[in-house]
N, C-alpha and C. Protein backbone atom coordinates (compact mmCIF):
# COMPACT_ATOMS: atom_id res chain seq x y z
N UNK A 1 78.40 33.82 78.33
CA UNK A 1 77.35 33.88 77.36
C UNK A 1 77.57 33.01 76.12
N UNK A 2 78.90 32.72 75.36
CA UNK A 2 79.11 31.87 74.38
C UNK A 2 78.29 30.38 74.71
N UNK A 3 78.48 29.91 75.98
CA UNK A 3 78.04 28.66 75.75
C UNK A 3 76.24 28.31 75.62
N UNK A 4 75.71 29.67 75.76
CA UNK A 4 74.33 29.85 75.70
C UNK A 4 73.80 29.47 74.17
N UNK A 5 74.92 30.34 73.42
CA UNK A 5 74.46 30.55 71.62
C UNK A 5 74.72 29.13 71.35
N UNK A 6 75.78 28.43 71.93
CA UNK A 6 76.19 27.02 71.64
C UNK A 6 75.13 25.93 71.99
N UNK A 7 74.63 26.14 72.70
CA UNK A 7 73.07 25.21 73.58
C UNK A 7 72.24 25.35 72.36
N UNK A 8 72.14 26.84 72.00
CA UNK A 8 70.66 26.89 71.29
C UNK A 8 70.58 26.41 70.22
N UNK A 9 72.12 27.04 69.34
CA UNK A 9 72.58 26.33 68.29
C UNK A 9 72.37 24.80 67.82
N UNK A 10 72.82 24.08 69.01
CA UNK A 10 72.77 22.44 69.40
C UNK A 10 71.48 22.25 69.14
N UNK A 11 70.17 22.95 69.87
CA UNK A 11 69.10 22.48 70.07
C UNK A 11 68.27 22.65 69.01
N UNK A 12 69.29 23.64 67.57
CA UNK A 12 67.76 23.90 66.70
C UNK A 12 68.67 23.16 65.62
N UNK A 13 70.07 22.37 65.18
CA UNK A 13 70.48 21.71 64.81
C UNK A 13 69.66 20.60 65.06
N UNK A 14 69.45 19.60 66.31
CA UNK A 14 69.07 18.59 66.79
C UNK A 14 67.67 18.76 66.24
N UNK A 15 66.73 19.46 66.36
CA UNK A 15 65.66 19.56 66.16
C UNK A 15 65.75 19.75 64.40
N UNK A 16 66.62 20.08 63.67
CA UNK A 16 66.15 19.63 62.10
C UNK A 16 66.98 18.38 61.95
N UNK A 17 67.63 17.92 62.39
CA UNK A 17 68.04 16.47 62.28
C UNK A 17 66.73 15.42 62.38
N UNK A 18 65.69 15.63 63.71
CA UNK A 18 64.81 15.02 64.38
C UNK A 18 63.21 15.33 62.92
N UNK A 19 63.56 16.60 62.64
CA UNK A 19 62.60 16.90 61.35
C UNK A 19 63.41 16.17 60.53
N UNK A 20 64.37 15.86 59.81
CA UNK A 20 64.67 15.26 58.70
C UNK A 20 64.36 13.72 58.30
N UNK A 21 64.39 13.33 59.85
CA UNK A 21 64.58 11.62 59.86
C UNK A 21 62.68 11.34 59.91
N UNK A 22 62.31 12.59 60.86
CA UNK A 22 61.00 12.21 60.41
C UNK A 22 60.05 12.25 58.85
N UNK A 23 60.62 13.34 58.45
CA UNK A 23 60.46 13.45 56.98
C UNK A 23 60.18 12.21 56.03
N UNK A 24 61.56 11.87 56.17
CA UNK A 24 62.46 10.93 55.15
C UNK A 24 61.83 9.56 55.56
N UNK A 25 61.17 9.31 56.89
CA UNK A 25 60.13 7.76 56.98
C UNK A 25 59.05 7.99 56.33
N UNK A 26 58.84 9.06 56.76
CA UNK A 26 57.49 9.20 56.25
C UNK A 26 57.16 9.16 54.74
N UNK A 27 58.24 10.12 53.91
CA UNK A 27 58.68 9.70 52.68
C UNK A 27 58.41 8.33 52.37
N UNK A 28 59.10 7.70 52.76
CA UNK A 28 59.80 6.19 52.52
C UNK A 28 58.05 5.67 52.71
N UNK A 29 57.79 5.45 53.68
CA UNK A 29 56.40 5.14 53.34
C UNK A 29 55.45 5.25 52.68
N UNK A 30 55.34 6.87 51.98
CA UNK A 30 54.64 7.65 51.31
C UNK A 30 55.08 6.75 49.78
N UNK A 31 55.94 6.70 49.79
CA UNK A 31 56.67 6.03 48.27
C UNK A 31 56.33 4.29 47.98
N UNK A 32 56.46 3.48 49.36
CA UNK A 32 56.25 2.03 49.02
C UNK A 32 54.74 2.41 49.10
N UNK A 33 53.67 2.89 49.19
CA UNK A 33 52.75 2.26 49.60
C UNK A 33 51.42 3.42 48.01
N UNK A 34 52.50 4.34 47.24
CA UNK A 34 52.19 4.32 46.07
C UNK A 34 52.64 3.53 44.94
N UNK A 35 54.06 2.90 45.63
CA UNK A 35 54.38 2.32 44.69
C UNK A 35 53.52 0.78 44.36
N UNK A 36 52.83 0.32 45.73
CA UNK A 36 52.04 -0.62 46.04
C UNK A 36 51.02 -0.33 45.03
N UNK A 37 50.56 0.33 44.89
CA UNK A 37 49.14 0.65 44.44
C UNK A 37 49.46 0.87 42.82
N UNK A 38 50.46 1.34 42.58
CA UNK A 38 50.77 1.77 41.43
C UNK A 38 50.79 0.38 40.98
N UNK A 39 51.62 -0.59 41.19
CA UNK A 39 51.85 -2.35 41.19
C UNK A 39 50.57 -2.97 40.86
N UNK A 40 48.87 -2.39 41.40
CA UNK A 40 48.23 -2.81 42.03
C UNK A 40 47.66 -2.67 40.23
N UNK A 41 47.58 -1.00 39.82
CA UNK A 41 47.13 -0.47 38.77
C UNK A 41 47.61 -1.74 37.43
N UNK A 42 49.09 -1.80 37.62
CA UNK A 42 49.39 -2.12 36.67
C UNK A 42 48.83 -3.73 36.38
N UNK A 43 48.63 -4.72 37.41
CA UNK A 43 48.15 -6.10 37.75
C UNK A 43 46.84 -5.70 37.00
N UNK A 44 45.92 -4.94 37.36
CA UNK A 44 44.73 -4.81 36.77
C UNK A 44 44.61 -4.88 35.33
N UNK A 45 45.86 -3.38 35.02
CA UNK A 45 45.67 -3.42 33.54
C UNK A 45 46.08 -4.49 32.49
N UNK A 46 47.26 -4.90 33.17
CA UNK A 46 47.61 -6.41 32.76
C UNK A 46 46.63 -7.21 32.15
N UNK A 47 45.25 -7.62 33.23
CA UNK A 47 44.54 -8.58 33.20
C UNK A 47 43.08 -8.06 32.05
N UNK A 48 43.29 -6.74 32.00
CA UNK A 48 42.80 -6.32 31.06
C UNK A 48 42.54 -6.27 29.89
N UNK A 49 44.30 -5.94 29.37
CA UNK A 49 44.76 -6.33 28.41
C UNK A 49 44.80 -7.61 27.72
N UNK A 50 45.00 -8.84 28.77
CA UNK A 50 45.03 -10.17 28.30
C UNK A 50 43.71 -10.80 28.01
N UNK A 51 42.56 -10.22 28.36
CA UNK A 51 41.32 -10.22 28.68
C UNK A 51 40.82 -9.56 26.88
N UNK A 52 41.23 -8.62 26.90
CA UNK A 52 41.19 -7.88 25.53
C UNK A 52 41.69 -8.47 24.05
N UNK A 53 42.67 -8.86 24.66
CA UNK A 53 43.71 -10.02 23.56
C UNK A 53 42.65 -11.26 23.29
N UNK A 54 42.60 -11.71 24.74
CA UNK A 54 41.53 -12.95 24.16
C UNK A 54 39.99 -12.86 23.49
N UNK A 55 39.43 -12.04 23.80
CA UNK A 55 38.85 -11.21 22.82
C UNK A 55 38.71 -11.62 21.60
N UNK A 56 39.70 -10.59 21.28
CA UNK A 56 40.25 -9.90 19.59
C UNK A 56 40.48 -11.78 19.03
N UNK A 57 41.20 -12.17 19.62
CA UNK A 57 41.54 -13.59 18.96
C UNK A 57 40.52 -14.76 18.91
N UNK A 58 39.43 -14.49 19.89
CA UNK A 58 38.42 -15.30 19.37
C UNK A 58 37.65 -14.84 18.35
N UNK A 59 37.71 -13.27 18.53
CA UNK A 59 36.72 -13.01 17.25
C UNK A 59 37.22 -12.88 16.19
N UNK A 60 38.54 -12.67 16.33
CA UNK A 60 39.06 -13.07 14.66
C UNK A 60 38.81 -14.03 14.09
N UNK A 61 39.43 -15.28 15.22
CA UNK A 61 38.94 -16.50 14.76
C UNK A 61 37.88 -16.94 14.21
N UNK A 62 36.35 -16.26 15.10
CA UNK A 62 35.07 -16.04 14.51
C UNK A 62 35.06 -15.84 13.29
N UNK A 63 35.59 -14.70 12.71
CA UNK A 63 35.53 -13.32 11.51
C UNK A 63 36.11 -14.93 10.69
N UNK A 64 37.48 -15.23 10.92
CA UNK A 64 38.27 -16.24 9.87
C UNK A 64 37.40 -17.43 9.52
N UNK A 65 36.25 -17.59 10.38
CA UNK A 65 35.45 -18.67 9.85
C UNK A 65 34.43 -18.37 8.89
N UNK A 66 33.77 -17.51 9.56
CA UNK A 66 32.70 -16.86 8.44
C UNK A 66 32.98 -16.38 7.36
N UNK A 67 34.76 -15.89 7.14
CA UNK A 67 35.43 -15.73 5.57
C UNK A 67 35.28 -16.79 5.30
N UNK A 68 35.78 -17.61 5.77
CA UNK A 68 35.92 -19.03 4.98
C UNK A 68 34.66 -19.43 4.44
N UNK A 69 33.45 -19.42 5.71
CA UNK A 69 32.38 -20.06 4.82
C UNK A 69 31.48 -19.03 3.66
N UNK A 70 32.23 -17.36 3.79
CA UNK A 70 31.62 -16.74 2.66
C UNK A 70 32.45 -17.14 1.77
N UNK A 71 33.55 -17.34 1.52
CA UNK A 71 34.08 -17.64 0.47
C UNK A 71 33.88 -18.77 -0.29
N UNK A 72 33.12 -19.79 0.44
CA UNK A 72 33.08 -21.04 -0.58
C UNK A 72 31.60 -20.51 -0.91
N UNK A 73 30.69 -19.69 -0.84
CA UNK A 73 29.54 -19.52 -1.58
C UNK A 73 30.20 -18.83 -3.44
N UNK A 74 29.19 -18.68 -3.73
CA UNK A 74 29.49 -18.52 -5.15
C UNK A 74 29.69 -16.55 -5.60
N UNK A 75 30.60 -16.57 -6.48
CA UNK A 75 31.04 -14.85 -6.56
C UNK A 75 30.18 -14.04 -6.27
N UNK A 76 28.83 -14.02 -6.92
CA UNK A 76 27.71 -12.94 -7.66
C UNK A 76 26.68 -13.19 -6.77
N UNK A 77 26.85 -14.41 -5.69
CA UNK A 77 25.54 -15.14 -4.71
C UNK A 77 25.13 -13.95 -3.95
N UNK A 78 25.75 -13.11 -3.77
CA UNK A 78 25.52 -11.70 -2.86
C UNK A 78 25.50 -12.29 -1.51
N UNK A 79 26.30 -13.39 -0.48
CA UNK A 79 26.51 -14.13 0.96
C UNK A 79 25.96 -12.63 1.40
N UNK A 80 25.49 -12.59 2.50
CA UNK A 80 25.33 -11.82 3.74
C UNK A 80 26.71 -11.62 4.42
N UNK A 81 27.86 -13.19 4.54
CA UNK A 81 29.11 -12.75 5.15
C UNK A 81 30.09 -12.03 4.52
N UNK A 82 29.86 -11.66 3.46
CA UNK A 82 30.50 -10.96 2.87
C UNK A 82 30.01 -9.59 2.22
N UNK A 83 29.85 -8.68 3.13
CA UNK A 83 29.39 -6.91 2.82
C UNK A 83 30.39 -6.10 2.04
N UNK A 84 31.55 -6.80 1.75
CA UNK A 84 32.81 -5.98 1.36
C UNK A 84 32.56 -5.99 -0.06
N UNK A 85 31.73 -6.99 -1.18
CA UNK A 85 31.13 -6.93 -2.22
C UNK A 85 31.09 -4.89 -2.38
N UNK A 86 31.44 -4.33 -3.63
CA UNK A 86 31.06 -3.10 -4.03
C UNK A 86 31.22 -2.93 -5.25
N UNK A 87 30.29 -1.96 -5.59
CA UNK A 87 31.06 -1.54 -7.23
C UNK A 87 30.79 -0.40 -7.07
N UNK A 88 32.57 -0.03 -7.89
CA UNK A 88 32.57 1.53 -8.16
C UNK A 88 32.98 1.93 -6.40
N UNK A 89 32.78 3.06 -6.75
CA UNK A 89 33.29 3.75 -5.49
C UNK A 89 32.10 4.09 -4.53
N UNK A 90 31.23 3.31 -4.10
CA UNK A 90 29.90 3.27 -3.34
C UNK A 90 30.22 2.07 -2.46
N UNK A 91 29.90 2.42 -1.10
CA UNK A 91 30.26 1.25 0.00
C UNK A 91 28.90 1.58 0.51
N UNK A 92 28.98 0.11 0.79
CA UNK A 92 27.69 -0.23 1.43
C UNK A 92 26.79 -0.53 2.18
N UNK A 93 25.95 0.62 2.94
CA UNK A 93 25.39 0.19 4.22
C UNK A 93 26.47 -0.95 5.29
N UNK A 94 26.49 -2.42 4.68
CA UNK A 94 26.81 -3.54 5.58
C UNK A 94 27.79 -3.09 5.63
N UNK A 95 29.02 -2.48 4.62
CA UNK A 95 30.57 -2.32 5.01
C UNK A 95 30.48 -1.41 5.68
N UNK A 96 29.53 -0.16 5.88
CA UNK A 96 29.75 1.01 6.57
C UNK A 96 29.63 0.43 8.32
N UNK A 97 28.87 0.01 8.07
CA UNK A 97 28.54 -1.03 9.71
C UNK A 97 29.47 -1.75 10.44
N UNK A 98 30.31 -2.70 9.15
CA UNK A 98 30.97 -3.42 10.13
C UNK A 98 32.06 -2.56 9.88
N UNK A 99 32.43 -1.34 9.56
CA UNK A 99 33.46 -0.32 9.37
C UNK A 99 33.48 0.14 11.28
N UNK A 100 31.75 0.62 11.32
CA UNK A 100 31.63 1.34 12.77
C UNK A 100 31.90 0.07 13.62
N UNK A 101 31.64 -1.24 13.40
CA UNK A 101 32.08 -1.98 14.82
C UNK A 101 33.33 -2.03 14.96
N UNK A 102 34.08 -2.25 13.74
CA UNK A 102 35.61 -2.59 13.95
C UNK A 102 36.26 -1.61 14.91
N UNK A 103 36.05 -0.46 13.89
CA UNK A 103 36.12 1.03 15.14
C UNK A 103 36.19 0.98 16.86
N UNK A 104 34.82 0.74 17.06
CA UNK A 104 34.09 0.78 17.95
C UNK A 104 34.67 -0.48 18.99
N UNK A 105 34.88 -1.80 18.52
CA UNK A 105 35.96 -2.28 19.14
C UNK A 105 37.62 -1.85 19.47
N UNK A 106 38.10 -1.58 18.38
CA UNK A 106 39.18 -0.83 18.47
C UNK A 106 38.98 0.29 19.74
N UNK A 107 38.58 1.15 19.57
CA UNK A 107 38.55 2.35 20.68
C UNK A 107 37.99 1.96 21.91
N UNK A 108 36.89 0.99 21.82
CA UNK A 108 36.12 0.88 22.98
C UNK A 108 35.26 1.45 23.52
N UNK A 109 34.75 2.29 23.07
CA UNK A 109 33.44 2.68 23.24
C UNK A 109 33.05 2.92 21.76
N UNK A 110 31.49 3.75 22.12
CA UNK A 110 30.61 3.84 20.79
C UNK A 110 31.34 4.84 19.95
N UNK A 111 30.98 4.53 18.38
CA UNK A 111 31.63 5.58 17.79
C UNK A 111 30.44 5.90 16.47
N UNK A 112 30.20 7.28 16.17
CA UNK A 112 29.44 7.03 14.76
C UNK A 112 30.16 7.70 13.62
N UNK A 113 30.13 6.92 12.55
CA UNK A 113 31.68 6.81 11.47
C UNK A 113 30.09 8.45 10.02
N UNK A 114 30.65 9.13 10.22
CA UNK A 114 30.21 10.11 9.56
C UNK A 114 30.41 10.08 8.12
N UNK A 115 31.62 9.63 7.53
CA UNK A 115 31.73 9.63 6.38
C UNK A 115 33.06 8.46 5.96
N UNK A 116 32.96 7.80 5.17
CA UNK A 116 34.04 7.22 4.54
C UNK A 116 33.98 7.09 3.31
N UNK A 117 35.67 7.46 2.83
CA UNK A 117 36.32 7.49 1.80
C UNK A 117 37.04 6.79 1.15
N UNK A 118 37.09 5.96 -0.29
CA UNK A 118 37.63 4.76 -0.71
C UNK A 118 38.87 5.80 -1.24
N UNK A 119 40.58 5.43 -1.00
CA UNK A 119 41.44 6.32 -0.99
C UNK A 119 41.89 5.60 -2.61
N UNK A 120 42.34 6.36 -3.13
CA UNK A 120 43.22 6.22 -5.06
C UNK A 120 44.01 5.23 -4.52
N UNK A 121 44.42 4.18 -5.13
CA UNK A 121 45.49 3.40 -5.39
C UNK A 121 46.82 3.94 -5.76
N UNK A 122 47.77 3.52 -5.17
CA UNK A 122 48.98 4.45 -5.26
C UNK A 122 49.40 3.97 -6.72
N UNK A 123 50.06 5.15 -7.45
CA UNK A 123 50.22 5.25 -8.73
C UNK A 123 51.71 4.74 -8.71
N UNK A 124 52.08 3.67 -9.38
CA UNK A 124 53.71 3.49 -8.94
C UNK A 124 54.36 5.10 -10.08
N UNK A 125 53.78 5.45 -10.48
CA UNK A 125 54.65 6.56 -11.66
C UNK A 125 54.87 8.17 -10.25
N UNK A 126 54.40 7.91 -9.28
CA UNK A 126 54.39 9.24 -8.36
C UNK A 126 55.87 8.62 -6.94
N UNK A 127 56.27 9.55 -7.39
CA UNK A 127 57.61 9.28 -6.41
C UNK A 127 57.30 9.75 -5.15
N UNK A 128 57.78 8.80 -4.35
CA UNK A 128 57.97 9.13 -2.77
C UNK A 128 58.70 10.58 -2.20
N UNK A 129 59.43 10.60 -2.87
CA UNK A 129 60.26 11.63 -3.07
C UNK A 129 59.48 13.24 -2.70
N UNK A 130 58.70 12.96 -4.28
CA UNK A 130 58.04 14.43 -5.08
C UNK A 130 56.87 14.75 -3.93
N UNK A 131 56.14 13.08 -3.26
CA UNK A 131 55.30 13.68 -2.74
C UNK A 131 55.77 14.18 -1.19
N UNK A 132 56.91 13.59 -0.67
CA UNK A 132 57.24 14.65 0.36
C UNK A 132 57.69 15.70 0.18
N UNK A 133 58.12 16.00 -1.12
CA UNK A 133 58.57 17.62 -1.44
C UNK A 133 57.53 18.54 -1.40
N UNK A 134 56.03 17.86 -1.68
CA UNK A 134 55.15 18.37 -1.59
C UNK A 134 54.40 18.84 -0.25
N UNK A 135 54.45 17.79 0.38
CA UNK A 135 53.83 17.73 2.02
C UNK A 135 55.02 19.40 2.62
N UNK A 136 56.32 19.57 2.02
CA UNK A 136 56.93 20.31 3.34
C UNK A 136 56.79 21.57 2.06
N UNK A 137 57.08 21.87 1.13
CA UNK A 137 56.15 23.32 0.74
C UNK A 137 54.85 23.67 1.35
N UNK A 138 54.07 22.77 1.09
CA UNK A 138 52.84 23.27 1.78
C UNK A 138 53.19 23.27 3.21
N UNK A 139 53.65 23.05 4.01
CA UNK A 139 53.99 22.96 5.39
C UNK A 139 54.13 24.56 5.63
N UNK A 140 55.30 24.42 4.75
CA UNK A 140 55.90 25.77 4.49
C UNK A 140 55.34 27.17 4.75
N UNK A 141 54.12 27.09 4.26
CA UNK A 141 52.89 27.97 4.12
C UNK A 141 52.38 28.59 5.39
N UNK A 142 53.13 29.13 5.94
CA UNK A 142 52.41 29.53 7.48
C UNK A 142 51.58 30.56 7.58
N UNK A 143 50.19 30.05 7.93
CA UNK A 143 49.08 30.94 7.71
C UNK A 143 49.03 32.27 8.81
N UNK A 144 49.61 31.47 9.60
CA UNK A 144 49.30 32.45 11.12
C UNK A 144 50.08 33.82 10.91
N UNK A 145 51.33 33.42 10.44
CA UNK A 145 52.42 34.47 10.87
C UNK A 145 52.23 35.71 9.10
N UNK A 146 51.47 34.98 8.26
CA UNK A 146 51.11 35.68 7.25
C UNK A 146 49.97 36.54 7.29
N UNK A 147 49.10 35.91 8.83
CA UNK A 147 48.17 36.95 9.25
C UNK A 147 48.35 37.91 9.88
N UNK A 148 49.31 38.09 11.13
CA UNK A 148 49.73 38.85 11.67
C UNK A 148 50.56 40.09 11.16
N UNK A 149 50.99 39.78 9.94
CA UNK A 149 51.74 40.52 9.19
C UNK A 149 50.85 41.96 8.40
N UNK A 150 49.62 41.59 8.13
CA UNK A 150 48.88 42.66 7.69
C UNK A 150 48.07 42.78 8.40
């Protein structure tokens, strides 16, 4: 009877050997032929990107001309190429506009810009320092765990 358990033994050994090797091609295939595609993804985005780049650099280039030719018009002429004209802290229709395209290029799809804010000029008398001492007190402040508490 020993050499019976020894047969069967053999035969269900042999048989996960025969599962392993099949596995492990199949694997192996499973792997080049995402990795293919994955290759495939990245070629695309590549051409995307460079596609995007050229873009941005013609229209800068664009943008750098039309500075130039707003700038040789005269200060107070009110140019059309130049919307960035403001006084006071009121922006204007045209800057709000080309605010939403810049955006809107940037991200790539549509965007609508709800509100903008002209930010204070940094005060050189306010230390870097004081104002991160400030940012991590208030950090500090944990609302949640001060709710749970009562």
């Amino acid at each position: 009877m020993p050499p019976m358990y020894l047969l069967t033994a053999a035969l269900v050994i042999a048989g996960w050997v025969v599962l392993l090797i099949t596995l492990r091609r199949s694997l192996e295939r499973t792997r080049a032929e995402l990795r293919a595609e994955l290759q495939g993804q990245i070629d695309k985005l590549s051409a995307s990107i460079s596609a995007l780049q050229q873009a941005a650099k013609s229209r800068s280039e664009e943008a750098g001309q039309e500075f130039s030719a707003g700038s040789a018009a005269a200060p107070g002429s009110g140019s059309a190429h130049s919307p960035v004209t403001q006084t006071g802290d009121e922006i204007t229709p045209e800057t709000l506009a080309m605010i939403t395209e810049k955006i809107t290029i940037l991200l790539g799809r549509k965007v609508h810009v709800r509100s903008v804010k002209l930010l204070a000029k940094f005060d050189v008398g306010i230390s870097p320092w004081a104002q991160h001492g400030r940012a991590v007190i208030q950090a500090s402040h944990n609302l949640s765990s001060l709710r749970r508490e009562n």
